[in-house]
C-alpha atoms as a PDB file:
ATOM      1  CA  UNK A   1     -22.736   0.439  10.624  1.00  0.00           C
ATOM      2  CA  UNK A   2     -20.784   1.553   7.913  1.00  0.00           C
ATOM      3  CA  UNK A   3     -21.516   4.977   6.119  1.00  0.00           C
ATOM      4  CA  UNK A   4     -22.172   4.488   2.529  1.00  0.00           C
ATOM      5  CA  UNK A   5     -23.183   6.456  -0.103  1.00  0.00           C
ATOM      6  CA  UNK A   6     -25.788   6.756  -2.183  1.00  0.00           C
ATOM      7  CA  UNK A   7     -24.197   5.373  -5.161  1.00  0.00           C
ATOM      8  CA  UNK A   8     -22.777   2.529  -3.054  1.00  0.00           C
ATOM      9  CA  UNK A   9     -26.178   1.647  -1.871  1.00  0.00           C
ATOM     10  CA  UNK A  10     -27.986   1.634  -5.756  1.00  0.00           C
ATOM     11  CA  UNK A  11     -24.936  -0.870  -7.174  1.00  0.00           C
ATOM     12  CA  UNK A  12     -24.624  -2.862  -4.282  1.00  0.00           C
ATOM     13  CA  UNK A  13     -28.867  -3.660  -4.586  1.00  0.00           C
ATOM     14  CA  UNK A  14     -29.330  -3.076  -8.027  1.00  0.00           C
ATOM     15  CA  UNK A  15     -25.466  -4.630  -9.541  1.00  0.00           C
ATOM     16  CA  UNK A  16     -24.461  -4.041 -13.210  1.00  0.00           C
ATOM     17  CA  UNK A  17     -23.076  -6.335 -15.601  1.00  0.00           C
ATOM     18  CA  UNK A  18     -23.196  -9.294 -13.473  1.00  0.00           C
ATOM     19  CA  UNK A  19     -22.194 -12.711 -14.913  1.00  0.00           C
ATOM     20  CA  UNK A  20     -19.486 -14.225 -17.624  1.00  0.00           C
ATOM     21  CA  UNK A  21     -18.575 -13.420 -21.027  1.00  0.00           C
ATOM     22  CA  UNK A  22     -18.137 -17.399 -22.025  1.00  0.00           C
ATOM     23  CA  UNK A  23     -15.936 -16.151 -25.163  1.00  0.00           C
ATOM     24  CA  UNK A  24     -13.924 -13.606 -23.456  1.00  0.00           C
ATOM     25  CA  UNK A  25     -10.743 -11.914 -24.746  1.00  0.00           C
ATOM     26  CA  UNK A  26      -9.406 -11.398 -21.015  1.00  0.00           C
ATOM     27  CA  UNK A  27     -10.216 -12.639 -17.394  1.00  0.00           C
ATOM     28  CA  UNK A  28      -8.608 -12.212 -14.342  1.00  0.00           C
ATOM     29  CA  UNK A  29      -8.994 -12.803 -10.827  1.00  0.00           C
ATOM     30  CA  UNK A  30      -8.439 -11.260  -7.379  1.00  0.00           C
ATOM     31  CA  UNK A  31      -8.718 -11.678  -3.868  1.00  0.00           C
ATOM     32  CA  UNK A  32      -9.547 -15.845  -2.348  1.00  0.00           C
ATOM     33  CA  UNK A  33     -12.463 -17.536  -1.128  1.00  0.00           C
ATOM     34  CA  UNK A  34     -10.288 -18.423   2.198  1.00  0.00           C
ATOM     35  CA  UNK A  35      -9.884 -14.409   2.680  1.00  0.00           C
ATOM     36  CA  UNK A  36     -13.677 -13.943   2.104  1.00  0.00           C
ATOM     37  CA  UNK A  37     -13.789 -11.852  -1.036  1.00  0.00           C
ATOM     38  CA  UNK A  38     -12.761 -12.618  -4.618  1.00  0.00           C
ATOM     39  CA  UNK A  39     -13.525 -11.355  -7.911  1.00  0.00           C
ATOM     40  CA  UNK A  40     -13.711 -12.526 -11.360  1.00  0.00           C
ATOM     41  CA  UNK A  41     -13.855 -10.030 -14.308  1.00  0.00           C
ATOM     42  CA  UNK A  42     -14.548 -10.922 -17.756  1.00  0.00           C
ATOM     43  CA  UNK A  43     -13.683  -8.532 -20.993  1.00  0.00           C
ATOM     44  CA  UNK A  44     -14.983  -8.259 -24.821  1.00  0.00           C
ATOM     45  CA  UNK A  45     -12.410  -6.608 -26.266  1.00  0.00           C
ATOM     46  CA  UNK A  46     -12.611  -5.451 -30.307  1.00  0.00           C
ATOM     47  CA  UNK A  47     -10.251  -3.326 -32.124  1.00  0.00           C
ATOM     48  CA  UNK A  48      -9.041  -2.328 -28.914  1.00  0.00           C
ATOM     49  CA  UNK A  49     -11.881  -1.310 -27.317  1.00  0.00           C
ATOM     50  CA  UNK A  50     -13.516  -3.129 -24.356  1.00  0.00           C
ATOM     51  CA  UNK A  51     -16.625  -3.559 -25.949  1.00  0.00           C
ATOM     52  CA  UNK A  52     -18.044  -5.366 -22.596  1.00  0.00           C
ATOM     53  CA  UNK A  53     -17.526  -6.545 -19.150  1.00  0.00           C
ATOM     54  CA  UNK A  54     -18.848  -8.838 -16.753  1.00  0.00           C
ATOM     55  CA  UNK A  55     -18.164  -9.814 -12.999  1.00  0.00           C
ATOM     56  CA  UNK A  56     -18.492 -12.796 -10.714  1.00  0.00           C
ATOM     57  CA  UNK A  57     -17.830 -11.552  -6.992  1.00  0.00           C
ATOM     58  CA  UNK A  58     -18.098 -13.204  -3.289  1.00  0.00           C
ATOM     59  CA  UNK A  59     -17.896 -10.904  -0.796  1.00  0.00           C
ATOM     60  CA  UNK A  60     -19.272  -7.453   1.204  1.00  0.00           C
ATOM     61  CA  UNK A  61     -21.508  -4.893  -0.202  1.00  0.00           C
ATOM     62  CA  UNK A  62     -18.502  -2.683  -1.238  1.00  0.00           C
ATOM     63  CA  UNK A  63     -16.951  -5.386  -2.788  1.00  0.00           C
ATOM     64  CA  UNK A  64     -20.216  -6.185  -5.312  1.00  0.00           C
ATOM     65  CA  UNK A  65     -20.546  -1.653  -6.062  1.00  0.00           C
ATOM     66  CA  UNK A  66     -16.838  -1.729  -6.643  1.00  0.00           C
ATOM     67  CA  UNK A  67     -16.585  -4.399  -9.237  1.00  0.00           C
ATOM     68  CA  UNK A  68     -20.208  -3.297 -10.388  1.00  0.00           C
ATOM     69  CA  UNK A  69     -19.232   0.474 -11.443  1.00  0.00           C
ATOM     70  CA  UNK A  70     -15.512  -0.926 -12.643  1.00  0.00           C
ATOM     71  CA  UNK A  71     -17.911  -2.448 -15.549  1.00  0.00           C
ATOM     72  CA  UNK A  72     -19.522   0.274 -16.031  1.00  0.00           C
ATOM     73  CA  UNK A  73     -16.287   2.820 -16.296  1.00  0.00           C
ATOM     74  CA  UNK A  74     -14.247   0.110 -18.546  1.00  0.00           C
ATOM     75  CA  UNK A  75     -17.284  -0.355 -21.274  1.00  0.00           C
ATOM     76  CA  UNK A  76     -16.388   1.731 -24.189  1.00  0.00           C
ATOM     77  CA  UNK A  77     -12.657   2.482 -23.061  1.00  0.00           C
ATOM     78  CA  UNK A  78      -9.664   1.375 -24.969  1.00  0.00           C
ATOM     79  CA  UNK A  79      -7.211  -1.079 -23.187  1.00  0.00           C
ATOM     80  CA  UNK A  80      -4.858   2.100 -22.506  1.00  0.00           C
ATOM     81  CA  UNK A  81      -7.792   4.196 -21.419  1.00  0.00           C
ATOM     82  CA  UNK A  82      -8.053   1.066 -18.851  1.00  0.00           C
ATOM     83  CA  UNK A  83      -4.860   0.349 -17.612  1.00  0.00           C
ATOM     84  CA  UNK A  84      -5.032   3.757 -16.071  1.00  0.00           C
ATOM     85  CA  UNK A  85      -7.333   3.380 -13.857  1.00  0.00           C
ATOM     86  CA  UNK A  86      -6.585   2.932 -10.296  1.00  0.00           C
ATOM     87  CA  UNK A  87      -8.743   1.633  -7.073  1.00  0.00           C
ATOM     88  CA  UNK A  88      -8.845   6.117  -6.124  1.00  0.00           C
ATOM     89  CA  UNK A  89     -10.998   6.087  -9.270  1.00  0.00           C
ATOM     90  CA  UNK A  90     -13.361   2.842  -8.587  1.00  0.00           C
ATOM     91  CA  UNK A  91     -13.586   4.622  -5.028  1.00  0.00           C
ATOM     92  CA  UNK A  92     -14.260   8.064  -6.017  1.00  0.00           C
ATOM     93  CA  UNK A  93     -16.689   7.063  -8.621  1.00  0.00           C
ATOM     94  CA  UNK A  94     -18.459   5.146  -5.657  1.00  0.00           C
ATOM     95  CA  UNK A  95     -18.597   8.593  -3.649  1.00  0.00           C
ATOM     96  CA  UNK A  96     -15.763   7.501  -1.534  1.00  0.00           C
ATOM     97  CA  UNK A  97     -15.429   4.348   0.549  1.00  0.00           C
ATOM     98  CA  UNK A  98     -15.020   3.440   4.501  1.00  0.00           C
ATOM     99  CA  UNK A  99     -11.182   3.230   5.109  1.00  0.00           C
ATOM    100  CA  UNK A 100     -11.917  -0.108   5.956  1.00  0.00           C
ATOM    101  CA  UNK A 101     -13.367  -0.737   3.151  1.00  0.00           C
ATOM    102  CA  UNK A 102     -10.873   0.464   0.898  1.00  0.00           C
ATOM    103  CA  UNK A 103      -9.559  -2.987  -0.135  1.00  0.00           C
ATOM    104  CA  UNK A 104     -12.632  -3.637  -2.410  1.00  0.00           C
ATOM    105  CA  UNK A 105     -11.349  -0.865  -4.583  1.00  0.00           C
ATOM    106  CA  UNK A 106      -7.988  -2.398  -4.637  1.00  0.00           C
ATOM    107  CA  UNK A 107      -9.414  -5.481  -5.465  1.00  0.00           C
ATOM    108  CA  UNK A 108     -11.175  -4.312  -8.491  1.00  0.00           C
ATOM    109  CA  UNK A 109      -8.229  -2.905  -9.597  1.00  0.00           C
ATOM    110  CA  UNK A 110      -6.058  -6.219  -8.806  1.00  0.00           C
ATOM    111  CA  UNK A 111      -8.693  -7.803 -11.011  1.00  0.00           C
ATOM    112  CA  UNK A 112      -8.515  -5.215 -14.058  1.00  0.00           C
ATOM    113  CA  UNK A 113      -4.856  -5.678 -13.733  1.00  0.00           C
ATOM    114  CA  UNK A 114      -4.603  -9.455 -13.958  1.00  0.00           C
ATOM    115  CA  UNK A 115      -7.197  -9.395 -16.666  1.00  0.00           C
ATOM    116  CA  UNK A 116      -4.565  -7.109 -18.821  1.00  0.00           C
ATOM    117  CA  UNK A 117      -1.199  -8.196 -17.673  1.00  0.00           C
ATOM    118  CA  UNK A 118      -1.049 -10.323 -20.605  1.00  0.00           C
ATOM    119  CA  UNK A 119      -3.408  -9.118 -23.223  1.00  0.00           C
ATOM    120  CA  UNK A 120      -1.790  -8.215 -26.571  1.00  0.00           C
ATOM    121  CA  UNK A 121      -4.003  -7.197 -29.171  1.00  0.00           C
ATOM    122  CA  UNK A 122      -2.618  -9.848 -31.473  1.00  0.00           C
ATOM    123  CA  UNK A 123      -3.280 -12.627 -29.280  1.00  0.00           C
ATOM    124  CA  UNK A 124       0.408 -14.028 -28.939  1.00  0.00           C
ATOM    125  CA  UNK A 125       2.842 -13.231 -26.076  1.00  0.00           C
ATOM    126  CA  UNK A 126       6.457 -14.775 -26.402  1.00  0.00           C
ATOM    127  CA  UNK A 127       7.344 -16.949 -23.621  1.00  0.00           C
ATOM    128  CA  UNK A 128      10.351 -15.179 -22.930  1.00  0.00           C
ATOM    129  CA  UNK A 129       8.761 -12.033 -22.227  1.00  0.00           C
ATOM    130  CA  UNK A 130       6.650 -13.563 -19.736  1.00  0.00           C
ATOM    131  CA  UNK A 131       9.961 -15.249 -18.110  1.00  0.00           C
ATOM    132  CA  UNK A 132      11.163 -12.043 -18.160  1.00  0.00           C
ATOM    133  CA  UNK A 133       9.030 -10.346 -16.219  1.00  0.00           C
ATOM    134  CA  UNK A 134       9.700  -9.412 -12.490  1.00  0.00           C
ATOM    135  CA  UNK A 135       8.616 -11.551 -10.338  1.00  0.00           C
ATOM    136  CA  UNK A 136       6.689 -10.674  -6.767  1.00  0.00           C
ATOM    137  CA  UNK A 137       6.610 -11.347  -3.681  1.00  0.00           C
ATOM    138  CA  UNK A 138       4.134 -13.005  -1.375  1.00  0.00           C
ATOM    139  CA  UNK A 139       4.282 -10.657   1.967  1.00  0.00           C
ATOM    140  CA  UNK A 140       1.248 -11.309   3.471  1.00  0.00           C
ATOM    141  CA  UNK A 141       0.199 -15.148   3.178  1.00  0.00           C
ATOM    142  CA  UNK A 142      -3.173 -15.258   5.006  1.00  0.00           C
ATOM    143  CA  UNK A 143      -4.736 -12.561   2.146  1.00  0.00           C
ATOM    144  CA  UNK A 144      -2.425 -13.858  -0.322  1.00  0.00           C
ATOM    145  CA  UNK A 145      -1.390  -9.793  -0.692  1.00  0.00           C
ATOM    146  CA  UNK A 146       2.178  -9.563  -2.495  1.00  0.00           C
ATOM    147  CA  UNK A 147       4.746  -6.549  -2.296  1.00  0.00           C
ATOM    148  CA  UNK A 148       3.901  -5.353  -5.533  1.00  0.00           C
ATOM    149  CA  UNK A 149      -0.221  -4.557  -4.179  1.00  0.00           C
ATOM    150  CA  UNK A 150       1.104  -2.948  -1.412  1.00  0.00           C
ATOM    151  CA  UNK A 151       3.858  -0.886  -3.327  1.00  0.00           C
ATOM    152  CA  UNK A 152       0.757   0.211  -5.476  1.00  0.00           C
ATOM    153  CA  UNK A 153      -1.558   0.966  -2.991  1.00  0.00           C
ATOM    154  CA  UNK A 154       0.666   2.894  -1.167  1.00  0.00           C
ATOM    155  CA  UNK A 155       2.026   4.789  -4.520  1.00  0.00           C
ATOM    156  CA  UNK A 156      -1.850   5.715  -5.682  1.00  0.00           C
ATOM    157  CA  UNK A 157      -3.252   6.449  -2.273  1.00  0.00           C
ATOM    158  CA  UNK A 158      -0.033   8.055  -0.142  1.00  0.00           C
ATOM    159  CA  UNK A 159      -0.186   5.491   2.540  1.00  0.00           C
ATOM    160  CA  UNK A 160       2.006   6.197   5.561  1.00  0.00           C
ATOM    161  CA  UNK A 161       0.995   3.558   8.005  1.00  0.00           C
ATOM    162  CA  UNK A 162       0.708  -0.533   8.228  1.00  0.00           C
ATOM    163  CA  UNK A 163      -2.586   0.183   9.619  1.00  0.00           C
ATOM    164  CA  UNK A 164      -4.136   2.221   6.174  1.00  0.00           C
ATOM    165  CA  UNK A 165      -2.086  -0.638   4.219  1.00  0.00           C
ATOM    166  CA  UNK A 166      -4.158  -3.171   6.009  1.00  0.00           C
ATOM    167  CA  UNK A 167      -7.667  -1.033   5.281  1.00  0.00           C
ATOM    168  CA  UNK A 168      -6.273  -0.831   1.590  1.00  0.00           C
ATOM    169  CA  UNK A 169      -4.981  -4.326   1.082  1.00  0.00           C
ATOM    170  CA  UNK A 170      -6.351  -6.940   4.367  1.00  0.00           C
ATOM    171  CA  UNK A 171      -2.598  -7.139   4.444  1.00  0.00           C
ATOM    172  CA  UNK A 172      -1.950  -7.853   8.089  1.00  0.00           C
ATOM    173  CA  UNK A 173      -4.566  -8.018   8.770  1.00  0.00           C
ATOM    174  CA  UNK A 174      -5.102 -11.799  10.040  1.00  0.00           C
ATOM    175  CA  UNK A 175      -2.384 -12.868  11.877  1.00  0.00           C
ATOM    176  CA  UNK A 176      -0.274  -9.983  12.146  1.00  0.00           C
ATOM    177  CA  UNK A 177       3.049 -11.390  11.711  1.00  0.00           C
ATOM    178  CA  UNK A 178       3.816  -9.653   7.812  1.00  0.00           C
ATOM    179  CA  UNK A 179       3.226  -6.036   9.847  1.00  0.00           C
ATOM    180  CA  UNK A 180       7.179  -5.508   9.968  1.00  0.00           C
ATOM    181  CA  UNK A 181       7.664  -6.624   6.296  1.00  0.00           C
ATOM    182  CA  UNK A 182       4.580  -3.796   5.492  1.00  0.00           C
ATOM    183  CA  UNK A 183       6.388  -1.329   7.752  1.00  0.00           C
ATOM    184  CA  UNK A 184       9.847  -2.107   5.763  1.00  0.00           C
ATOM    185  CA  UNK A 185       8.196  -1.356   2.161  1.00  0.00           C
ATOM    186  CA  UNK A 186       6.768   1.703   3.486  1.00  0.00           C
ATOM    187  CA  UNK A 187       9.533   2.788   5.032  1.00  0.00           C
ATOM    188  CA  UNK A 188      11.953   2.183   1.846  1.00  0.00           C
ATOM    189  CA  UNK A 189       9.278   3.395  -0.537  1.00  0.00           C
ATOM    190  CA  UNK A 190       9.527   7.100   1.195  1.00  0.00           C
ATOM    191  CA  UNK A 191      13.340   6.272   1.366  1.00  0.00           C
ATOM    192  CA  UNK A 192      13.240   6.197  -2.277  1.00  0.00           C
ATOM    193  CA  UNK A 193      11.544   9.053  -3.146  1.00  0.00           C
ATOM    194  CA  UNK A 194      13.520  11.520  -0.415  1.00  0.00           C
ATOM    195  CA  UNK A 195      16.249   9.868  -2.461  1.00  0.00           C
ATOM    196  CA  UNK A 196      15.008  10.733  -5.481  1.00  0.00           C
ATOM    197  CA  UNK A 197      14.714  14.548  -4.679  1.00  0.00           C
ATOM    198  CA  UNK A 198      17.666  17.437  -3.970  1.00  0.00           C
ATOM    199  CA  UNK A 199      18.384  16.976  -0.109  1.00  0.00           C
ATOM    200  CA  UNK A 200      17.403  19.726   1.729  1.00  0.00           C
ATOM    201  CA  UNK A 201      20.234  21.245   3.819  1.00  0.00           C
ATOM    202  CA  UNK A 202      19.465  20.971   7.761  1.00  0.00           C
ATOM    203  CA  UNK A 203      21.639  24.926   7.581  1.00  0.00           C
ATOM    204  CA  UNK A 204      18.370  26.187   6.184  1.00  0.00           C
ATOM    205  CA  UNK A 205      16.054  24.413   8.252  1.00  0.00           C
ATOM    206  CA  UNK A 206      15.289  27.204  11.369  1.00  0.00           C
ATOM    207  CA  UNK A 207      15.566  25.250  14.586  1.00  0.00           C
ATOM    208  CA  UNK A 208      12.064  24.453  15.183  1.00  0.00           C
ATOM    209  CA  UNK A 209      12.169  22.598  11.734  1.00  0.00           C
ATOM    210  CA  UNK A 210      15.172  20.984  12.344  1.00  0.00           C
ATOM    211  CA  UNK A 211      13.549  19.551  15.511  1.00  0.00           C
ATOM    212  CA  UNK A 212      10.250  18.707  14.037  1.00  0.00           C
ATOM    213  CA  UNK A 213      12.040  16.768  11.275  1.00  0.00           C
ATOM    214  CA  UNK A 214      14.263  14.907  13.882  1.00  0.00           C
ATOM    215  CA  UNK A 215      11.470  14.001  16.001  1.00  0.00           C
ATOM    216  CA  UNK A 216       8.879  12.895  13.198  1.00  0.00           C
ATOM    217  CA  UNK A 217      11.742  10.063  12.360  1.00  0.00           C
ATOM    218  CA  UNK A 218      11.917   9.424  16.047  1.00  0.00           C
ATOM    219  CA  UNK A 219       8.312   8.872  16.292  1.00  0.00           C
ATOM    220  CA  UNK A 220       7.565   7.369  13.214  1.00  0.00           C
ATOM    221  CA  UNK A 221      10.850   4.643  12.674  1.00  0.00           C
ATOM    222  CA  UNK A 222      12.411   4.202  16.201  1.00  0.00           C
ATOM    223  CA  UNK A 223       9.865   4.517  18.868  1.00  0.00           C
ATOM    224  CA  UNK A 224       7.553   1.866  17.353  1.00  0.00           C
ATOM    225  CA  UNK A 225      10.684  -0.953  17.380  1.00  0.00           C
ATOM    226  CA  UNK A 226      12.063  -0.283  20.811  1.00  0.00           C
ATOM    227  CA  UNK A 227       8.409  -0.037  22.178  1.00  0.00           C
ATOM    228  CA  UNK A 228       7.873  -3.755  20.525  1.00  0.00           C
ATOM    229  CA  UNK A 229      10.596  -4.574  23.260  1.00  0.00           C
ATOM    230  CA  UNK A 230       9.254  -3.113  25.969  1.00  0.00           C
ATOM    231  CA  UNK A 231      10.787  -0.318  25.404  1.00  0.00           C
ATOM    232  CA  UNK A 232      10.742   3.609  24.543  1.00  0.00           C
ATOM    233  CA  UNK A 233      12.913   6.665  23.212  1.00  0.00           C
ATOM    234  CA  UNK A 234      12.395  10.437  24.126  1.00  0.00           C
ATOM    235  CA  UNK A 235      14.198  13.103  22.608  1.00  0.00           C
ATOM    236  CA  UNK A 236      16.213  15.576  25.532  1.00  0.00           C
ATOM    237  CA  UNK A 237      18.192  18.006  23.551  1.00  0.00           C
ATOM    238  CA  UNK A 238      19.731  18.970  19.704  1.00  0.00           C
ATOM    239  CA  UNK A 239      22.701  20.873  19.404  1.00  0.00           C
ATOM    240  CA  UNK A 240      23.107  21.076  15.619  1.00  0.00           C
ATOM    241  CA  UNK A 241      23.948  17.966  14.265  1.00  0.00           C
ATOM    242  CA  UNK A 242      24.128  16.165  17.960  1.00  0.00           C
ATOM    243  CA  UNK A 243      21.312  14.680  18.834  1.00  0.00           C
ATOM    244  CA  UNK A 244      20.606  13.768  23.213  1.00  0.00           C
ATOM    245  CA  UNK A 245      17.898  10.860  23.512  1.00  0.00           C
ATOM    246  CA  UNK A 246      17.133   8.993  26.464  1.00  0.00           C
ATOM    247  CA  UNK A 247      15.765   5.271  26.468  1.00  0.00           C
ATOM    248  CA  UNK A 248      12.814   4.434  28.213  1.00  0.00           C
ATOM    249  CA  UNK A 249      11.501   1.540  30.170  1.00  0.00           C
ATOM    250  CA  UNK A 250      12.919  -2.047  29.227  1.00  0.00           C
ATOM    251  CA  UNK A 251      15.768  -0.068  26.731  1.00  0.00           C
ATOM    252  CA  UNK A 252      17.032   1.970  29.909  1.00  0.00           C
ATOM    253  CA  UNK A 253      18.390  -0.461  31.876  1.00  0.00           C
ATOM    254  CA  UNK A 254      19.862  -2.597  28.999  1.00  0.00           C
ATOM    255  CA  UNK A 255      23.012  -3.430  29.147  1.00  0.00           C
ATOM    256  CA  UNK A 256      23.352  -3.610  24.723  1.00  0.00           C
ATOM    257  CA  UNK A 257      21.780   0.129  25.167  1.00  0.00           C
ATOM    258  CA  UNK A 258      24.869   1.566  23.423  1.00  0.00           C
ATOM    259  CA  UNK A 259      24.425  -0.587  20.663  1.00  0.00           C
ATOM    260  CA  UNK A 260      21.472   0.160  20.703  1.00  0.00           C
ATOM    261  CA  UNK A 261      21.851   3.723  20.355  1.00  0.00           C
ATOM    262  CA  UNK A 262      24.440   3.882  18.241  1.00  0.00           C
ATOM    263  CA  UNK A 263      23.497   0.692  15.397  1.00  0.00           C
ATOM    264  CA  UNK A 264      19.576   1.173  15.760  1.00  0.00           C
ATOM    265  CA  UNK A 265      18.870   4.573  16.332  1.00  0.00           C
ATOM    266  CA  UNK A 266      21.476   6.946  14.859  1.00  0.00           C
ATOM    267  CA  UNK A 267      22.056   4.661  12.007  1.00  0.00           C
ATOM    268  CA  UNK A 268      17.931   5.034  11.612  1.00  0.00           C
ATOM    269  CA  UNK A 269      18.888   9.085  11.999  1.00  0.00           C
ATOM    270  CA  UNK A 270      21.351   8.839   9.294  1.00  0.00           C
ATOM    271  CA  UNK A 271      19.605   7.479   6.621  1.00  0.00           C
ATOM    272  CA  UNK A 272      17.079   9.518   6.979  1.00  0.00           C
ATOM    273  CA  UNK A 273      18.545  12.990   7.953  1.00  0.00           C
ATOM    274  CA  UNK A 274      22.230  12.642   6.946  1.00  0.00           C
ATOM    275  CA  UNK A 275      25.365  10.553   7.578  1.00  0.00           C
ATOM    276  CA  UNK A 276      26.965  13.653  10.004  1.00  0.00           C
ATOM    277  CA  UNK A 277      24.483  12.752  12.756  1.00  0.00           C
ATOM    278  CA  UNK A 278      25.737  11.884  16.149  1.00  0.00           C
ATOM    279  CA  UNK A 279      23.583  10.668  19.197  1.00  0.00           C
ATOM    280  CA  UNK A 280      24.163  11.281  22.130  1.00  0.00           C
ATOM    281  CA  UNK A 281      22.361   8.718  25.104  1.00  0.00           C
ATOM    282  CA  UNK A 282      21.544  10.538  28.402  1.00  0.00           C
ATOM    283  CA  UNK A 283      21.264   8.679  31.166  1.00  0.00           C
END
C-alpha cells in the first residue's frame, strides 16, 4: 500500500476542476491509454491570464490529485507564471509523492507543457517557427517517453539512476530494452555540466579523495557494463595518475581484456577524470 498524504487522499476522492472547457484557448495531452495513464488539460486564457482549467484523466489515484491541484495552482496565473512550474511543484503541493509514483507529476507537467508549447497570445504562430523547432526523440517506445522528458526530469529532480528515471518517467520501465539509451543521457547530462564548471585539479584532491572520485566512476559507469557481460571490475591500487584494476569473472579470462581495459575502461576514466590517466590491468 502506498503512503499518501493527506492532501493526496482529499483530491484524489473529492477532484477539482474536472471536465472540458469546449471553447478553450489551449489543450494538451500526456501520457497513452496503452501505458495506462493519460491526461487531457483544458485552459481559459484572457489577457494573459489563465482564467480557468479543466482535466480529463485515466489512470491511478496520484495521477487524478496531480492533475486535480495543477488546476487549482494554474487558475489565476499568467502564462509565464505557468510555464514555470515543474512536476517538484505539482508534487510538493501534493505533500510529496511515492517515488514510484513520481511520473504522475511529470505527467501533469508534460500536459501543461504541450498545452503552452504553442500558445501565443495573438493566436498566430508562423509555420516556420514551428519547423524550426528542435525536434525529439522517442527513447522509450512502450511509454511513448522521449529524450527531452527524461532530460527534464532529470534536470528538475537531480536524477542519477535509470531506476529513479523510470519512477519519474515509466521510461523503462516495460520492456527494458531503452535502459542503456536512459543510462547514456544521464551519463552525458552530468558530462555536461562537469564540463560546464572549472576542473578541479586531482594535485589538490588529498588521496582519499582522489580514490573516492576514481572509484565512484568505477562503480557508477564501468562496473554496471562489464557486469551486463558476465563480468566485473575491482579497483587494486592508484599511484597518482596510474590506476591498477583487475577484471572479474567472465572479463578475466577474456582474451579482448586489453581492449577492454584500455578502449572501455580508461577511456571511461578519461573523460571523466582527465585525459593523463593510465590503467594498469593486474592479473
Amino acid at each position: 500500500m502506498w503512503d499518501y498524504s493527506e492532501k493526496v487522499m482529499d483530491h484524489y476522492r473529492h477532484p477539482r476542476n474536472v471536465g472540458t472547457i469546449e471553447d478553450a484557448d489551449a489543450v494538451g495531452t500526456a501520457g497513452s491509454l496503452v501505458c495506462g495513464d493519460q491526461l487531457k488539460i483544458y485552459l481559459k486564457i484572457k489577457d494573459n491570464i489563465v482564467t480557468d482549467a479543466k482535466f480529463q484523466t485515466f489512470g491511478c489515484g496520484s495521477a487524478v490529485a496531480s492533475s486535480s491541484i495543477l488546476t487549482e495552482m494554474i487558475i489565476g496565473k499568467t502564462v509565464d507564471e505557468v510555464r514555470k512550474i515543474t512536476n517538484k511543484d505539482i508534487a510538493d503541493q501534493l505533500g510529496g509523492l511515492p517515488p514510484e509514483k513520481m511520473h504522475c507529476s511529470v505527467m501533469g507537467y508534460e500536459a501543461l507543457e504541450d498545452a503552452l508549447k504553442e500558445y501565443k497570445s495573438e493566436g498566430y504562430i508562423p509555420m516556420e517557427e514551428i519547423q524550426n523547432k528542435q525536434k525529439e526523440t522517442m527513447v522509450c517506445t512502450c511509454f511513448q517517453v522521449t529524450d527531452k522528458v527524461i532530460i527534464d526530469a532529470i534536470k528538475t529532480n537531480g536524477l542519477k539512476t535509470v531506476e529513479e528515471v523510470t519512477n519519474y518517467t515509466k521510461a523503462g520501465g516495460a520492456c527494458g530494452r531503452c535502459k542503456g539509451a536512459i543510462q547514456n543521457i544521464i551519463d552525458k547530462y552530468y558530462n555536461e555540466q562537469a564540463d560546464s564548471k572549472p576542473q578541479e585539479s586531482s594535485q589538490k584532491l588529498t588521496h582519499t579523495q582522489w580514490v573516492i572520485k576514481i572509484n565512484n566512476v568505477i562503480e557508477s559507469q564501468i562496473s554496471p557494463e562489464l557486469v551486463k557481460d558476465g563480468g566485473d571490475i575491482e579497483l587494486v591500487d592508484i599511484k597518482d595518475k596510474d590506476i591498477y584494476v583487475k577484471l572479474k569473472g567472465m572479463c578475466s579470462g577474456c582474451k579482448n581484456s586489453t581492449i577492454t581495459i584500455k578502449a572501455f575502461v580508461e577511456t571511461t576514466l578519461k573523460h571523466a577524470l582527465g585525459e593523463d590517466i593510465n590503467v594498469i590491468e593486474v592479473k
